[in-house]
PDB file of N, CA and C in Angstrom:
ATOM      1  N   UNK A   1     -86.864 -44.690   1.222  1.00  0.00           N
ATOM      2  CA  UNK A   1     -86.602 -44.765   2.627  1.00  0.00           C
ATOM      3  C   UNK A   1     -85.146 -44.388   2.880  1.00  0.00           C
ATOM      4  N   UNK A   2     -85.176 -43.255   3.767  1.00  0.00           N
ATOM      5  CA  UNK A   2     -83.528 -42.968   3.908  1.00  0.00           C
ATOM      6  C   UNK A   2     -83.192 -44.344   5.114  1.00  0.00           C
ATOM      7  N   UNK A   3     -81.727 -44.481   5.024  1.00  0.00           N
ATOM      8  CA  UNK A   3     -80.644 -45.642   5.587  1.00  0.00           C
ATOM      9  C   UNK A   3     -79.933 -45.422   5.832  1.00  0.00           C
ATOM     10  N   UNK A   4     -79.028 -44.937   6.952  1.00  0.00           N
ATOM     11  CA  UNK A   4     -77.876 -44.755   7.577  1.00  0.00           C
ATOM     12  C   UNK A   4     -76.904 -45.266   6.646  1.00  0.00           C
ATOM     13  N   UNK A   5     -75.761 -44.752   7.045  1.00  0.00           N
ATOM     14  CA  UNK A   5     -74.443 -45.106   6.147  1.00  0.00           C
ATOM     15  C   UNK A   5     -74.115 -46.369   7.308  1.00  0.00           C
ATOM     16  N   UNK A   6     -72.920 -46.768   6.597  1.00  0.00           N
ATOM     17  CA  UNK A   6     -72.143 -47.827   7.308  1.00  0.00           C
ATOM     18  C   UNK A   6     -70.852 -47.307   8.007  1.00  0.00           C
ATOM     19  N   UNK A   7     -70.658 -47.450   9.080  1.00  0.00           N
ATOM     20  CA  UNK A   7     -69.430 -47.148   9.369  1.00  0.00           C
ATOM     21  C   UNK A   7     -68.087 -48.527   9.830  1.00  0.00           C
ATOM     22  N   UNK A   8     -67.240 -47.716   9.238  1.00  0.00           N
ATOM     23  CA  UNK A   8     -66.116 -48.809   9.383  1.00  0.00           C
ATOM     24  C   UNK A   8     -64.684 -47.894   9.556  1.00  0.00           C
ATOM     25  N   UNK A   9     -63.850 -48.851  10.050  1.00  0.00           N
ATOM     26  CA  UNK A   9     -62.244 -48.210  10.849  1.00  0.00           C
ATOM     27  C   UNK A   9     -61.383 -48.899   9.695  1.00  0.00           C
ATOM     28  N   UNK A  10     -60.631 -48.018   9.331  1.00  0.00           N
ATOM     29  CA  UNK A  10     -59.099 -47.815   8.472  1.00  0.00           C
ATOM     30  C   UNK A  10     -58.355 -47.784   9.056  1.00  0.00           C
ATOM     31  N   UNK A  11     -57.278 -48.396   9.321  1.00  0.00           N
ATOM     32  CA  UNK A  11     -56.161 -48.395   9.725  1.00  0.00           C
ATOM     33  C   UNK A  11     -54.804 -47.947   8.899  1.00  0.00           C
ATOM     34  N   UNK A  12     -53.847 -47.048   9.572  1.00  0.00           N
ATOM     35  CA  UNK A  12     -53.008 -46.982   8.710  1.00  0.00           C
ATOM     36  C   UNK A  12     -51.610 -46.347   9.628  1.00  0.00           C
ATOM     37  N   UNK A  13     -50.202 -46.510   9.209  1.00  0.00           N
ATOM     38  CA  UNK A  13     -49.838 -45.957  10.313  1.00  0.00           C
ATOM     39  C   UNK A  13     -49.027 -44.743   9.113  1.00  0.00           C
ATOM     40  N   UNK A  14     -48.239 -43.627  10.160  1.00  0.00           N
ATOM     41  CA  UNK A  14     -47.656 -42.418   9.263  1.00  0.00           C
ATOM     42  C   UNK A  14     -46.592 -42.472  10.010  1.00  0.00           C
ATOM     43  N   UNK A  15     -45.351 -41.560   9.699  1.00  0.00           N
ATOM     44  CA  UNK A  15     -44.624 -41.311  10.034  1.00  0.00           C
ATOM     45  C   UNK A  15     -44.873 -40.063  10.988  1.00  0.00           C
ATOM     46  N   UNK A  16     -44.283 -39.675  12.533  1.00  0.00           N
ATOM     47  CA  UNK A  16     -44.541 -38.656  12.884  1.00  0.00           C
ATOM     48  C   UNK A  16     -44.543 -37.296  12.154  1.00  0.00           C
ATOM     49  N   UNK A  17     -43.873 -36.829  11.554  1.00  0.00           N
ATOM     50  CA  UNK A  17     -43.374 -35.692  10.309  1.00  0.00           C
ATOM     51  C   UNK A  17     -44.650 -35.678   9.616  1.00  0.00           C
ATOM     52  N   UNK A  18     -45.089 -36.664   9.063  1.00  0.00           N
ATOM     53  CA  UNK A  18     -46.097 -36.615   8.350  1.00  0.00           C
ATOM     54  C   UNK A  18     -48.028 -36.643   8.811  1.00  0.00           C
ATOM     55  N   UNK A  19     -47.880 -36.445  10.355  1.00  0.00           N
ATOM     56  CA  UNK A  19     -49.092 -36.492  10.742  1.00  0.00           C
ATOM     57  C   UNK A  19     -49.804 -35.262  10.545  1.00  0.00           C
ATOM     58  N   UNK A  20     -49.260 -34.421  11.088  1.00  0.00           N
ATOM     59  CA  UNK A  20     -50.096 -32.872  10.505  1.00  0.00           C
ATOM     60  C   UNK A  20     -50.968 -33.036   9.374  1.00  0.00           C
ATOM     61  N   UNK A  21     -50.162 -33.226   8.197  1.00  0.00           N
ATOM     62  CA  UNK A  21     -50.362 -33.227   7.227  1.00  0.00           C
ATOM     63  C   UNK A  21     -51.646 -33.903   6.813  1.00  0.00           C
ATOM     64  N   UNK A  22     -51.608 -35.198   7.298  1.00  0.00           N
ATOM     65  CA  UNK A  22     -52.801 -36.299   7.279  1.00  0.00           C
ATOM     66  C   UNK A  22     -53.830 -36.115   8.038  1.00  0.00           C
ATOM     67  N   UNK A  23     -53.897 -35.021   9.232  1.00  0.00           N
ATOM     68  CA  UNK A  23     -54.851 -34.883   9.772  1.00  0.00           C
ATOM     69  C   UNK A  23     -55.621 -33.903   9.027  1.00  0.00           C
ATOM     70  N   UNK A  24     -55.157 -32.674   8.380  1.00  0.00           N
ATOM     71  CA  UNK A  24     -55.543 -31.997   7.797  1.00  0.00           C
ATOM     72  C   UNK A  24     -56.093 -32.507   6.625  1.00  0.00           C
ATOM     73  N   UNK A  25     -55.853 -33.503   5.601  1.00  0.00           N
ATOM     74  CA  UNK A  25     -56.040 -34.125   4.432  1.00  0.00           C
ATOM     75  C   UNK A  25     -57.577 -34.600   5.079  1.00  0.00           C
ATOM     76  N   UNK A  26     -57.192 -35.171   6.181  1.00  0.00           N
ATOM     77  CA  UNK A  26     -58.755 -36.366   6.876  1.00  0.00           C
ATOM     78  C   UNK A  26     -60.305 -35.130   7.218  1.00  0.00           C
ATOM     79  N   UNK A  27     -59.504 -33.950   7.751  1.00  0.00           N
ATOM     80  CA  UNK A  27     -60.584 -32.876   8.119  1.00  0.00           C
ATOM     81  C   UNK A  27     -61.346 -32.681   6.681  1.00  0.00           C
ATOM     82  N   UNK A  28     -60.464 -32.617   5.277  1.00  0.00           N
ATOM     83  CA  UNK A  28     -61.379 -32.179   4.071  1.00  0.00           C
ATOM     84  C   UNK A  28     -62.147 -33.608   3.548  1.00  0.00           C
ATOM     85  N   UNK A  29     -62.280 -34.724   4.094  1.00  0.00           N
ATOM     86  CA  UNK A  29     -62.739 -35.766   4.076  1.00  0.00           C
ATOM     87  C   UNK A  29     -63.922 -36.132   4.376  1.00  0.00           C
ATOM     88  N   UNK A  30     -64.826 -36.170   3.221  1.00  0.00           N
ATOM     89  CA  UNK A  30     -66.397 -35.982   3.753  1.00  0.00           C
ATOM     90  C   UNK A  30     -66.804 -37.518   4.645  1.00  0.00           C
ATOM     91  N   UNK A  31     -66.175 -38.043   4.404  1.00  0.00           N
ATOM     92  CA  UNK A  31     -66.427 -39.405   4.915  1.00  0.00           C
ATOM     93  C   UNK A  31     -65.708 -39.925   5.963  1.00  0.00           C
ATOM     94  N   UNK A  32     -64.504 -39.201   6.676  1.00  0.00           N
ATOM     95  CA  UNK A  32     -63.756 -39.409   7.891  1.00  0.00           C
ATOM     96  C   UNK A  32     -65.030 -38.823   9.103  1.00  0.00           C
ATOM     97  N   UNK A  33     -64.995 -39.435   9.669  1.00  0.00           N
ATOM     98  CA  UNK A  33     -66.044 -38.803  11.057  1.00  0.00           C
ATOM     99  C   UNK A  33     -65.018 -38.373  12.098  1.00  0.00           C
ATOM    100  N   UNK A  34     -63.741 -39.282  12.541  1.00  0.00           N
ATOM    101  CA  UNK A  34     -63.239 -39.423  13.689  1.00  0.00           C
ATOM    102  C   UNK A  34     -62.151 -39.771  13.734  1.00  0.00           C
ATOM    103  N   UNK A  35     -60.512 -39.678  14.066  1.00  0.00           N
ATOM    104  CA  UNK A  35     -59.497 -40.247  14.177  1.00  0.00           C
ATOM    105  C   UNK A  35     -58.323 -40.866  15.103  1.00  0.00           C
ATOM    106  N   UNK A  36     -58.361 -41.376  15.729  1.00  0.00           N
ATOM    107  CA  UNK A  36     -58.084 -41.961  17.306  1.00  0.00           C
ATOM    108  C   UNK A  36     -56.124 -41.992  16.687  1.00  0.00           C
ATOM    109  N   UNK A  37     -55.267 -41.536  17.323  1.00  0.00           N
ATOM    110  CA  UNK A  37     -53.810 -41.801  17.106  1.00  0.00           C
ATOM    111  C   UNK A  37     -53.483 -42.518  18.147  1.00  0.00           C
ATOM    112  N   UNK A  38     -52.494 -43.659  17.456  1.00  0.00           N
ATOM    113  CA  UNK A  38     -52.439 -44.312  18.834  1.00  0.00           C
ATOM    114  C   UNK A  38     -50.768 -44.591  18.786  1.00  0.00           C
ATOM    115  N   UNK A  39     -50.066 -44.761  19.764  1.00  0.00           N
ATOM    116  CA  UNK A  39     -48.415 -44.995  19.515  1.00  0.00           C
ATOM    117  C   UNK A  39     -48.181 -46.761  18.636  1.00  0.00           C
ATOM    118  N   UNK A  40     -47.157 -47.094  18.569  1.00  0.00           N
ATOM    119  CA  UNK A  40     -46.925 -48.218  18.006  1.00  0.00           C
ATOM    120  C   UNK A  40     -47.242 -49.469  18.702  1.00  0.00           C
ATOM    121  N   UNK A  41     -47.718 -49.333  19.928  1.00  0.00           N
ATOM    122  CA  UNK A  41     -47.691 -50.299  21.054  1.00  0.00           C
ATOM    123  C   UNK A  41     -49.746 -50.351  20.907  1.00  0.00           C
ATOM    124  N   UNK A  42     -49.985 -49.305  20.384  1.00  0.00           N
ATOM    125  CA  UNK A  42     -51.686 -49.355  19.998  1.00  0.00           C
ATOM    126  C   UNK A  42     -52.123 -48.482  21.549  1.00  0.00           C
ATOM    127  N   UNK A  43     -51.249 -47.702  22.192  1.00  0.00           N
ATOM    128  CA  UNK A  43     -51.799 -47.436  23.125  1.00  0.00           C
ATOM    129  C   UNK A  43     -52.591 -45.655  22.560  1.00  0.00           C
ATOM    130  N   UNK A  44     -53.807 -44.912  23.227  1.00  0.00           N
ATOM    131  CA  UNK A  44     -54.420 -44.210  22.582  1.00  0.00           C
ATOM    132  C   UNK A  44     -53.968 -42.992  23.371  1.00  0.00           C
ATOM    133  N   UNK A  45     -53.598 -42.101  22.071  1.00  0.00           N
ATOM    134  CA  UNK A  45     -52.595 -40.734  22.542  1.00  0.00           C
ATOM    135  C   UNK A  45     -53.765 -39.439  22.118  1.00  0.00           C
ATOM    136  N   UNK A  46     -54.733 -39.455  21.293  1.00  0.00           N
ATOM    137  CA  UNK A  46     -55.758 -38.492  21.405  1.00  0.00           C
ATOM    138  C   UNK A  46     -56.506 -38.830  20.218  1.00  0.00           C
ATOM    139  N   UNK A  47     -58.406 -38.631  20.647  1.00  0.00           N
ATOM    140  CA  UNK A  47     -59.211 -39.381  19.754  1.00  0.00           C
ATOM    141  C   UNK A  47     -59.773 -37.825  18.991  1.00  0.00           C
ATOM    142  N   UNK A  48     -59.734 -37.213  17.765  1.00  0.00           N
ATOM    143  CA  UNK A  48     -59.709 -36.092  16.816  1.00  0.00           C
ATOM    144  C   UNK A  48     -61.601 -36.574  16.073  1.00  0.00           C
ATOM    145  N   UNK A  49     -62.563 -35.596  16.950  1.00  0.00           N
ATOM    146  CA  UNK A  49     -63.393 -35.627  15.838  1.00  0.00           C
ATOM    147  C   UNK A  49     -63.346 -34.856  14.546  1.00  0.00           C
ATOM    148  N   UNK A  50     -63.941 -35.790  13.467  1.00  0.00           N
ATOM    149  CA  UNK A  50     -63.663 -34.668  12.109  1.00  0.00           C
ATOM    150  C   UNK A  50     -64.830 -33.684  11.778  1.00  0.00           C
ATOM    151  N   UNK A  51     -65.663 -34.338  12.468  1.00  0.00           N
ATOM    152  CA  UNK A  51     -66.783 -34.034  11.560  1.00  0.00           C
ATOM    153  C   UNK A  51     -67.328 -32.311  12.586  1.00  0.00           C
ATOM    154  N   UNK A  52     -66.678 -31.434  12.081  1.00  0.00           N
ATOM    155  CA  UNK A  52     -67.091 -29.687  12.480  1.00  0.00           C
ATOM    156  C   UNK A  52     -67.946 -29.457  11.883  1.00  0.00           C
ATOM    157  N   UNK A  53     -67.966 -29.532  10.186  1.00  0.00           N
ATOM    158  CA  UNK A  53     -69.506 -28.958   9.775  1.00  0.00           C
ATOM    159  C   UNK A  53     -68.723 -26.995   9.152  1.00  0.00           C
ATOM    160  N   UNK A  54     -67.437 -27.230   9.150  1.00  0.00           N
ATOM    161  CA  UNK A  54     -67.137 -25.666   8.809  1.00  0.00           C
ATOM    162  C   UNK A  54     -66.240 -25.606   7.289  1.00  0.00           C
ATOM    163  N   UNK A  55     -66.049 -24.470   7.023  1.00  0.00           N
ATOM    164  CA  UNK A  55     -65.552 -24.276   5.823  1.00  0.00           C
ATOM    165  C   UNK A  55     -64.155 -23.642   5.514  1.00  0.00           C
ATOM    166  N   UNK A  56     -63.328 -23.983   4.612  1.00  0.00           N
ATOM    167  CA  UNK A  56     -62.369 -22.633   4.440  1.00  0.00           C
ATOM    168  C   UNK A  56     -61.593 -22.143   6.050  1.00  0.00           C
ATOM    169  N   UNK A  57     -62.022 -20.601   6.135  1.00  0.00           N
ATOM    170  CA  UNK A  57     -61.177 -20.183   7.250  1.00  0.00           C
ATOM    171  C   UNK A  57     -61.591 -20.527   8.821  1.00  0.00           C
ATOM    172  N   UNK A  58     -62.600 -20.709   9.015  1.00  0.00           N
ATOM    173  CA  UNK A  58     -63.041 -21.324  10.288  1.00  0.00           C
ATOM    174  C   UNK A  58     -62.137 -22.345  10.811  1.00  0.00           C
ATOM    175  N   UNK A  59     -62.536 -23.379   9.403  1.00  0.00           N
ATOM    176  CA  UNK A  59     -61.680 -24.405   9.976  1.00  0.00           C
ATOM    177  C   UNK A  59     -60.328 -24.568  10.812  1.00  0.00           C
ATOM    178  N   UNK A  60     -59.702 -23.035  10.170  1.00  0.00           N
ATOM    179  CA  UNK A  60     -58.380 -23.288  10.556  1.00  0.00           C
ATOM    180  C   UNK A  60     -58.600 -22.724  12.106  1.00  0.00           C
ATOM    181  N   UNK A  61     -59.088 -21.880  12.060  1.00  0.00           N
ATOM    182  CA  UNK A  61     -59.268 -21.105  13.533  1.00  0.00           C
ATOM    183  C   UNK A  61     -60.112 -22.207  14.349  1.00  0.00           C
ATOM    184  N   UNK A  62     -61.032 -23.504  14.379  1.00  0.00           N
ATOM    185  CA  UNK A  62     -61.646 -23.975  15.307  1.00  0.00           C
ATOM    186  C   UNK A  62     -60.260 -25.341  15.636  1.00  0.00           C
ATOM    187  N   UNK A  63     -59.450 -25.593  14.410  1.00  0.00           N
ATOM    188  CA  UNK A  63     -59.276 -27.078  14.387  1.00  0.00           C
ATOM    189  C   UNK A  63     -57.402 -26.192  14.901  1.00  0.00           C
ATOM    190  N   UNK A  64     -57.342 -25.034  14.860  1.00  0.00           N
ATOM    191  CA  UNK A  64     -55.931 -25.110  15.564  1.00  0.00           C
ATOM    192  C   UNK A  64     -54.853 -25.029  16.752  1.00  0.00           C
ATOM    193  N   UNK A  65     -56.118 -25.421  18.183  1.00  0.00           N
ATOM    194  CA  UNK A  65     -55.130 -26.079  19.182  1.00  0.00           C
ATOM    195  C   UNK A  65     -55.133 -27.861  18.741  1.00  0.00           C
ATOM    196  N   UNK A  66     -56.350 -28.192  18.065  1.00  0.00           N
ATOM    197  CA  UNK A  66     -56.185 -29.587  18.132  1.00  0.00           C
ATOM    198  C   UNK A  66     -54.577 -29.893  17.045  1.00  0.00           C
ATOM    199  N   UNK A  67     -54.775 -29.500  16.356  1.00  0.00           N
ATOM    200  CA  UNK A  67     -53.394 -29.246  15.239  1.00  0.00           C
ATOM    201  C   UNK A  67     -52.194 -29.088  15.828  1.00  0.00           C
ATOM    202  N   UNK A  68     -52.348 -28.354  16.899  1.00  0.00           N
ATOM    203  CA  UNK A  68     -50.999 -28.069  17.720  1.00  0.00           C
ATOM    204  C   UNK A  68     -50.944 -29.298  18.582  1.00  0.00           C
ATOM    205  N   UNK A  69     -52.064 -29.450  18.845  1.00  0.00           N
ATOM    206  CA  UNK A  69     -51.658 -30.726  20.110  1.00  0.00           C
ATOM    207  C   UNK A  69     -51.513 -32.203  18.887  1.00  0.00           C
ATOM    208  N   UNK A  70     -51.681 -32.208  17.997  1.00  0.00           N
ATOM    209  CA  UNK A  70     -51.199 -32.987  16.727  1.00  0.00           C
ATOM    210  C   UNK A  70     -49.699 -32.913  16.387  1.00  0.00           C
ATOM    211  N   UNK A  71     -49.427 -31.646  16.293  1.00  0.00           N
ATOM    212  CA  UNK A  71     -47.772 -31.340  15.838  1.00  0.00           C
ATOM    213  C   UNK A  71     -47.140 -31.770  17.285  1.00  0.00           C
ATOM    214  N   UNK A  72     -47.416 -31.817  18.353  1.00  0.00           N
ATOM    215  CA  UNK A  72     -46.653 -31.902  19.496  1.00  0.00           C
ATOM    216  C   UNK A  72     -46.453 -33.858  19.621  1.00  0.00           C
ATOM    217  N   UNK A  73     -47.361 -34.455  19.652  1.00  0.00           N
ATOM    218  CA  UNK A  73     -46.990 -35.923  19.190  1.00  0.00           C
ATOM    219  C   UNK A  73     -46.559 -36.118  18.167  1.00  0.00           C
ATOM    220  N   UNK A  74     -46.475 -35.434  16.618  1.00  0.00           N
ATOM    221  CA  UNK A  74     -46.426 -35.748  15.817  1.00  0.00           C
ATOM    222  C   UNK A  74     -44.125 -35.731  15.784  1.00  0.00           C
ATOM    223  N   UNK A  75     -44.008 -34.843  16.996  1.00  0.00           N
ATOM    224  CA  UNK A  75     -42.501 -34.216  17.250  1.00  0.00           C
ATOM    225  C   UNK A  75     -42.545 -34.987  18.214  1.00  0.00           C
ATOM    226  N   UNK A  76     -42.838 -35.959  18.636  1.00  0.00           N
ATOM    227  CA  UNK A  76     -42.044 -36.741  20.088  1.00  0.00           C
ATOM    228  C   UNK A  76     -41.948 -38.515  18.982  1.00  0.00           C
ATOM    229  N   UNK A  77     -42.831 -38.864  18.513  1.00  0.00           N
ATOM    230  CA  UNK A  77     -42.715 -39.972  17.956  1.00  0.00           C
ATOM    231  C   UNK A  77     -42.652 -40.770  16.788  1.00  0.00           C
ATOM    232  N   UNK A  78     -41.452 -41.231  16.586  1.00  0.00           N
ATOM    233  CA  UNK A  78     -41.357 -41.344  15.338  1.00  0.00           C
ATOM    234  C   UNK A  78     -42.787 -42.269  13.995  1.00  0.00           C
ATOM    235  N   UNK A  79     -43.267 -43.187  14.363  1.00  0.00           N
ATOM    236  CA  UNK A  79     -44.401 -43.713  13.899  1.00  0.00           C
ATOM    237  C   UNK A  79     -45.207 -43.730  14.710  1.00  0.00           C
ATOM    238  N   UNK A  80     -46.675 -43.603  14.349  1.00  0.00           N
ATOM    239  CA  UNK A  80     -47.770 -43.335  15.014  1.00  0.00           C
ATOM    240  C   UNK A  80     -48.773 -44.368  14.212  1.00  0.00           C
ATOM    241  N   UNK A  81     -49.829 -45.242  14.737  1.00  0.00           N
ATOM    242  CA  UNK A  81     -50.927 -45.809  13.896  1.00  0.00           C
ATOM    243  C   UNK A  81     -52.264 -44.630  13.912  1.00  0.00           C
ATOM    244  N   UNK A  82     -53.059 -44.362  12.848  1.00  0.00           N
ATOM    245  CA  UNK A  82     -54.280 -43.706  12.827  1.00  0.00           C
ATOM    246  C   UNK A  82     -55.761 -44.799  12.703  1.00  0.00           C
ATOM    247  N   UNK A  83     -56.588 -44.875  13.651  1.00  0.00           N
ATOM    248  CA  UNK A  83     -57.454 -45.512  13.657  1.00  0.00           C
ATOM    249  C   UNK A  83     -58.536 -44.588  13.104  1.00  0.00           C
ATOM    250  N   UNK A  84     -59.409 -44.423  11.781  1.00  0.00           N
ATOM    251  CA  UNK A  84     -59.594 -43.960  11.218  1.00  0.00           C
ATOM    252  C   UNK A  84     -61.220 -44.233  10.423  1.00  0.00           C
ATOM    253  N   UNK A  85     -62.092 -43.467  11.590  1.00  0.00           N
ATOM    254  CA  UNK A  85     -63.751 -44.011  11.771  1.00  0.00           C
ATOM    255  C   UNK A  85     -64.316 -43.349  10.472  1.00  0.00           C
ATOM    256  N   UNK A  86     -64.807 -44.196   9.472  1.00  0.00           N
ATOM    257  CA  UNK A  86     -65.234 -43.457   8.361  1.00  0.00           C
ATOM    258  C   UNK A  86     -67.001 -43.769   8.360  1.00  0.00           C
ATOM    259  N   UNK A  87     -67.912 -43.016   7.492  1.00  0.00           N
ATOM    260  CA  UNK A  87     -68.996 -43.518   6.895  1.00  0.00           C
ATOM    261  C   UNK A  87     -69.429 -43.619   5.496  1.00  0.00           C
ATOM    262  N   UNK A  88     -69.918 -44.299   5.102  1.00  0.00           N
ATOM    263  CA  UNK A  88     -70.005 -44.974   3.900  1.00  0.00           C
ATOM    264  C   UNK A  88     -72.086 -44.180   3.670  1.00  0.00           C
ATOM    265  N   UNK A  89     -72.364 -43.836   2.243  1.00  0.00           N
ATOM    266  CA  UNK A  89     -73.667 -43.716   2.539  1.00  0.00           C
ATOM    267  C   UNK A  89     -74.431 -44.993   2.459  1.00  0.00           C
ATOM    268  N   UNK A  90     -75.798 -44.858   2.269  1.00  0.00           N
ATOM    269  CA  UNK A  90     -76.706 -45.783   2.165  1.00  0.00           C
ATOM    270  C   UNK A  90     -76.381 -46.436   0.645  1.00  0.00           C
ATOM    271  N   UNK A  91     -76.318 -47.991   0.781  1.00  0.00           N
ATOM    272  CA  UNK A  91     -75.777 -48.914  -0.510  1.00  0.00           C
ATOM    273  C   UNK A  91     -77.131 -48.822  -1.178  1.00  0.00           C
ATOM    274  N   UNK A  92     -76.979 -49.090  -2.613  1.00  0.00           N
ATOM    275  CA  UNK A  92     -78.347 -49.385  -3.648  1.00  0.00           C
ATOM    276  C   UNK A  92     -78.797 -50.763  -3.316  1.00  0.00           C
ATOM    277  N   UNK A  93     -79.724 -51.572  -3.523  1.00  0.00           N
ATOM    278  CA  UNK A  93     -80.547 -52.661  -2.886  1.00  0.00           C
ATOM    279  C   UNK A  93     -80.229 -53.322  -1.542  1.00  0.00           C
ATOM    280  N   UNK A  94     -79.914 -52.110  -0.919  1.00  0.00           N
ATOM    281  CA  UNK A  94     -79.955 -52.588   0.817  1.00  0.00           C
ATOM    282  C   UNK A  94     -81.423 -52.580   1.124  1.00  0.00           C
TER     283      UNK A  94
END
């Protein structure tokens, strides 16, 4: 019998400088679905789905205004928290 995965939120915060970087790391992430950035105050500055479904060069061409609009918060603030929607597959004796 197939079973949905589980989903659950990671929290973590980055340094602005270093968000690009982590968003891109999260896109090759078979298990990131979704990534909400939020400022230090937890207020929500833009919610990033992951899950495209593309490969290689696409990616870069579908995912690069969101990237830009990533580098543009990622240059106004110095720490940022990533709320960070993952799925888990189906567990053995569920």
């Amino acid at each position: 019998m197939d079973r949905p995965g589980r989903t659950f939120i990671e929290q973590i915060e980055v340094a602005g400088d270093q968000l690009v970087r982590t968003i891109k790391k999260l896109y090759a992430d078979a298990d990131a679905r979704r990534v909400i950035i939020r400022t230090a105050e937890g207020r929500e500055l833009l919610s990033v789905p992951l899950t495209l479904g593309l490969a290689g060069g696409a990616l870069t061409v579908v995912a690069a205004p969101v990237l830009a609009a990533v580098a543009a918060i990622g240059g106004t603030v110095a720490r940022v928290h990533l709320d960070i929607e993952r799925e888990t597959g189906p567990h053995v004796g569920d």
